[in-house]
C-alpha atoms as a PDB file:
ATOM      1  CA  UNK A   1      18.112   2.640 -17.328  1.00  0.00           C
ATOM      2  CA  UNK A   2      16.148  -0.194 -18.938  1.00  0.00           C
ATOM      3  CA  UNK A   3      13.309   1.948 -19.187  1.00  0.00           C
ATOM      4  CA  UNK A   4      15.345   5.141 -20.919  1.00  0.00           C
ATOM      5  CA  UNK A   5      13.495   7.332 -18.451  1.00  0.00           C
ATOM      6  CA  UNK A   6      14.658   9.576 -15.403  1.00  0.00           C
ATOM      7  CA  UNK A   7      12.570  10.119 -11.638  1.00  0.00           C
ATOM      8  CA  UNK A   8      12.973  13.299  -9.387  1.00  0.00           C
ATOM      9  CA  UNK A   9      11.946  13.947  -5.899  1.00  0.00           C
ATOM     10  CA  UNK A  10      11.771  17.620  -4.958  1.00  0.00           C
ATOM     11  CA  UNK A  11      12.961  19.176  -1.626  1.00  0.00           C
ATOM     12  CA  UNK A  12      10.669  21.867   0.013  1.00  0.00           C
ATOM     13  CA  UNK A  13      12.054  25.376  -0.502  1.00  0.00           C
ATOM     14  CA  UNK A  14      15.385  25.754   1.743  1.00  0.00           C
ATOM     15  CA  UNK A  15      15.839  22.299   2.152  1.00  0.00           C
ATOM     16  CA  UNK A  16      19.212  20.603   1.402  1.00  0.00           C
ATOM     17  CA  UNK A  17      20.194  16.994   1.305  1.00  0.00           C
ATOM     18  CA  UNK A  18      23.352  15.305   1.238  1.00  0.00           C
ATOM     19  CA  UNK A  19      24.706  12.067  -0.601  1.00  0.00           C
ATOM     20  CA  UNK A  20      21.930   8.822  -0.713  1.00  0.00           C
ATOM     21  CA  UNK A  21      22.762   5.800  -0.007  1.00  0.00           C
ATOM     22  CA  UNK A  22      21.514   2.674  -1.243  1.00  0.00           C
ATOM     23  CA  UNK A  23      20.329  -0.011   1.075  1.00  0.00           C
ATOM     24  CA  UNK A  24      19.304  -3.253  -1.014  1.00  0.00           C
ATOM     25  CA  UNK A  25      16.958  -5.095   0.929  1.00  0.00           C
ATOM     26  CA  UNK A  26      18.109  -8.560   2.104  1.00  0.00           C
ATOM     27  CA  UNK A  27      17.211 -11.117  -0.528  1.00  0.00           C
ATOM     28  CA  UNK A  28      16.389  -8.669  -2.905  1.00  0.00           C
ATOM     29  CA  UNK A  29      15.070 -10.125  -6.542  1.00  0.00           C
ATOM     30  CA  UNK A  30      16.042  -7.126  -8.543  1.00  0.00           C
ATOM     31  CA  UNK A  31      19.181  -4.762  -8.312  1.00  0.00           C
ATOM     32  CA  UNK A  32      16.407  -1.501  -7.168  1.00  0.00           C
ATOM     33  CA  UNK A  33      15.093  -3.561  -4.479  1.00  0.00           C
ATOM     34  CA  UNK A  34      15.501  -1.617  -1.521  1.00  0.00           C
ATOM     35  CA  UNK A  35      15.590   2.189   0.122  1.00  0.00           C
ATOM     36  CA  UNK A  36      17.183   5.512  -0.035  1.00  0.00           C
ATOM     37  CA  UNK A  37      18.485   7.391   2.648  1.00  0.00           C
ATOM     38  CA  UNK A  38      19.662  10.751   2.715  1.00  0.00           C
ATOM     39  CA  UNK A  39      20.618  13.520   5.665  1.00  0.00           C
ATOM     40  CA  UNK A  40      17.786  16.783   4.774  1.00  0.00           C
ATOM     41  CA  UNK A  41      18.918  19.692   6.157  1.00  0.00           C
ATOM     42  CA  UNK A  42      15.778  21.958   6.592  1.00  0.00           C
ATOM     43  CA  UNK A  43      16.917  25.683   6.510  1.00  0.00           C
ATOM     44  CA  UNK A  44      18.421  28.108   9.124  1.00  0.00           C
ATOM     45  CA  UNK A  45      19.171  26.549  12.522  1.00  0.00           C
ATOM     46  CA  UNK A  46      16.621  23.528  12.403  1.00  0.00           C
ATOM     47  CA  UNK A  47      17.539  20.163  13.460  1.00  0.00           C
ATOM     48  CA  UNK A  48      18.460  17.592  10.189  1.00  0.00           C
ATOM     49  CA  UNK A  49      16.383  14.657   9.546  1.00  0.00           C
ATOM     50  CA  UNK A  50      17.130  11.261   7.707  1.00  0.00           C
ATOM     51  CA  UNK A  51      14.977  10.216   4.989  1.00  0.00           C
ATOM     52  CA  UNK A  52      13.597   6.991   4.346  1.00  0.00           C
ATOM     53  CA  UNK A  53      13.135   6.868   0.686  1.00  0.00           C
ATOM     54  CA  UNK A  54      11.681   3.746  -1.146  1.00  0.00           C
ATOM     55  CA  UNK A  55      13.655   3.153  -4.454  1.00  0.00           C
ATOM     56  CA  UNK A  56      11.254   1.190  -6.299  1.00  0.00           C
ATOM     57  CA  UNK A  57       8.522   4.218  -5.413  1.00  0.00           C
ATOM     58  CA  UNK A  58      11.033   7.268  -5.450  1.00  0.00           C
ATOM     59  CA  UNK A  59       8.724  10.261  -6.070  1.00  0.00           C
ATOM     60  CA  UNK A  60       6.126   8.732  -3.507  1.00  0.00           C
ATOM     61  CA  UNK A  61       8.681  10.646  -1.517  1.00  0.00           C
ATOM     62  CA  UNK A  62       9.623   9.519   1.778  1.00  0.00           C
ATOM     63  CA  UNK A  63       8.316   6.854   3.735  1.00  0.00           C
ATOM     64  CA  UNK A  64       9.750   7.822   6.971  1.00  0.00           C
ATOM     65  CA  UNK A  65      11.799  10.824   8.317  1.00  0.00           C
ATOM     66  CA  UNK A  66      14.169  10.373  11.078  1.00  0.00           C
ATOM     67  CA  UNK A  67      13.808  13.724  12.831  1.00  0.00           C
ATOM     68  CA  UNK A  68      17.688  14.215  15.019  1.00  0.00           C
ATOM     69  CA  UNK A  69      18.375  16.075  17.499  1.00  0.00           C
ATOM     70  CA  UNK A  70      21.371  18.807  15.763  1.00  0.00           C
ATOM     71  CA  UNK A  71      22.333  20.019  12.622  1.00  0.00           C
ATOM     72  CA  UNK A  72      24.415  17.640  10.714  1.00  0.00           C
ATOM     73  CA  UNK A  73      26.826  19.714   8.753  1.00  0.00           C
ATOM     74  CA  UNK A  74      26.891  19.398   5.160  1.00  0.00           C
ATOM     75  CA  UNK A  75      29.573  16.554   3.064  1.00  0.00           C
ATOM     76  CA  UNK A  76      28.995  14.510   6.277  1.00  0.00           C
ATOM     77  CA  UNK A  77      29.325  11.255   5.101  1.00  0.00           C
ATOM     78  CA  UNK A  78      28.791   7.097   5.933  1.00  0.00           C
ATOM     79  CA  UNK A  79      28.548   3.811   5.068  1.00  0.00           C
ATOM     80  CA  UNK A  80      26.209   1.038   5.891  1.00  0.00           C
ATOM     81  CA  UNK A  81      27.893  -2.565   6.354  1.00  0.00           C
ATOM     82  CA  UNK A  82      26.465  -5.735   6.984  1.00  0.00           C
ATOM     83  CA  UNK A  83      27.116  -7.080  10.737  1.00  0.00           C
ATOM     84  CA  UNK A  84      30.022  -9.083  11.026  1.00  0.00           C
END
């Protein structure tokens, strides 16, 4: 926002995603500190996969993907909360 400018990551072709999520890092020193995850849904009957996105190097693309065993259907949705 500061900067006035916008950042896109492409999917491959087929591939859906669902919500991100933003995961600050603990002790973060600026409000983008952290990652971006997000459920990919490669197409036809493949398994989903999690994404690991960095936020401060979004179209680096992922840094890790989470590779699960099923489909997770699309609108699934979740929240991450710190441990109590």
């Amino acid at each position: 926002l500061a900067e006035n400018t916008t950042r896109k990551m492409a999917l491959p072709n087929g591939f859906s995603c669902g919500e991100p999520v933003f995961v600050g890092k603990p002790g973060a020193k600026s409000e983008d500190d952290g990652h971006i995850l997000t459920l990919v849904q490669p197409p036809a009957t493949q398994a989903g996969q999690l994404w690991v996105i960095a936020s401060q190097d979004f179209q680096a693309g992922p840094i890790a993907k989470v590779h699960l065993p099923n489909r997770i259907p699309m609108g699934f949705h979740g929240i991450w909360l710190p441990a109590v």
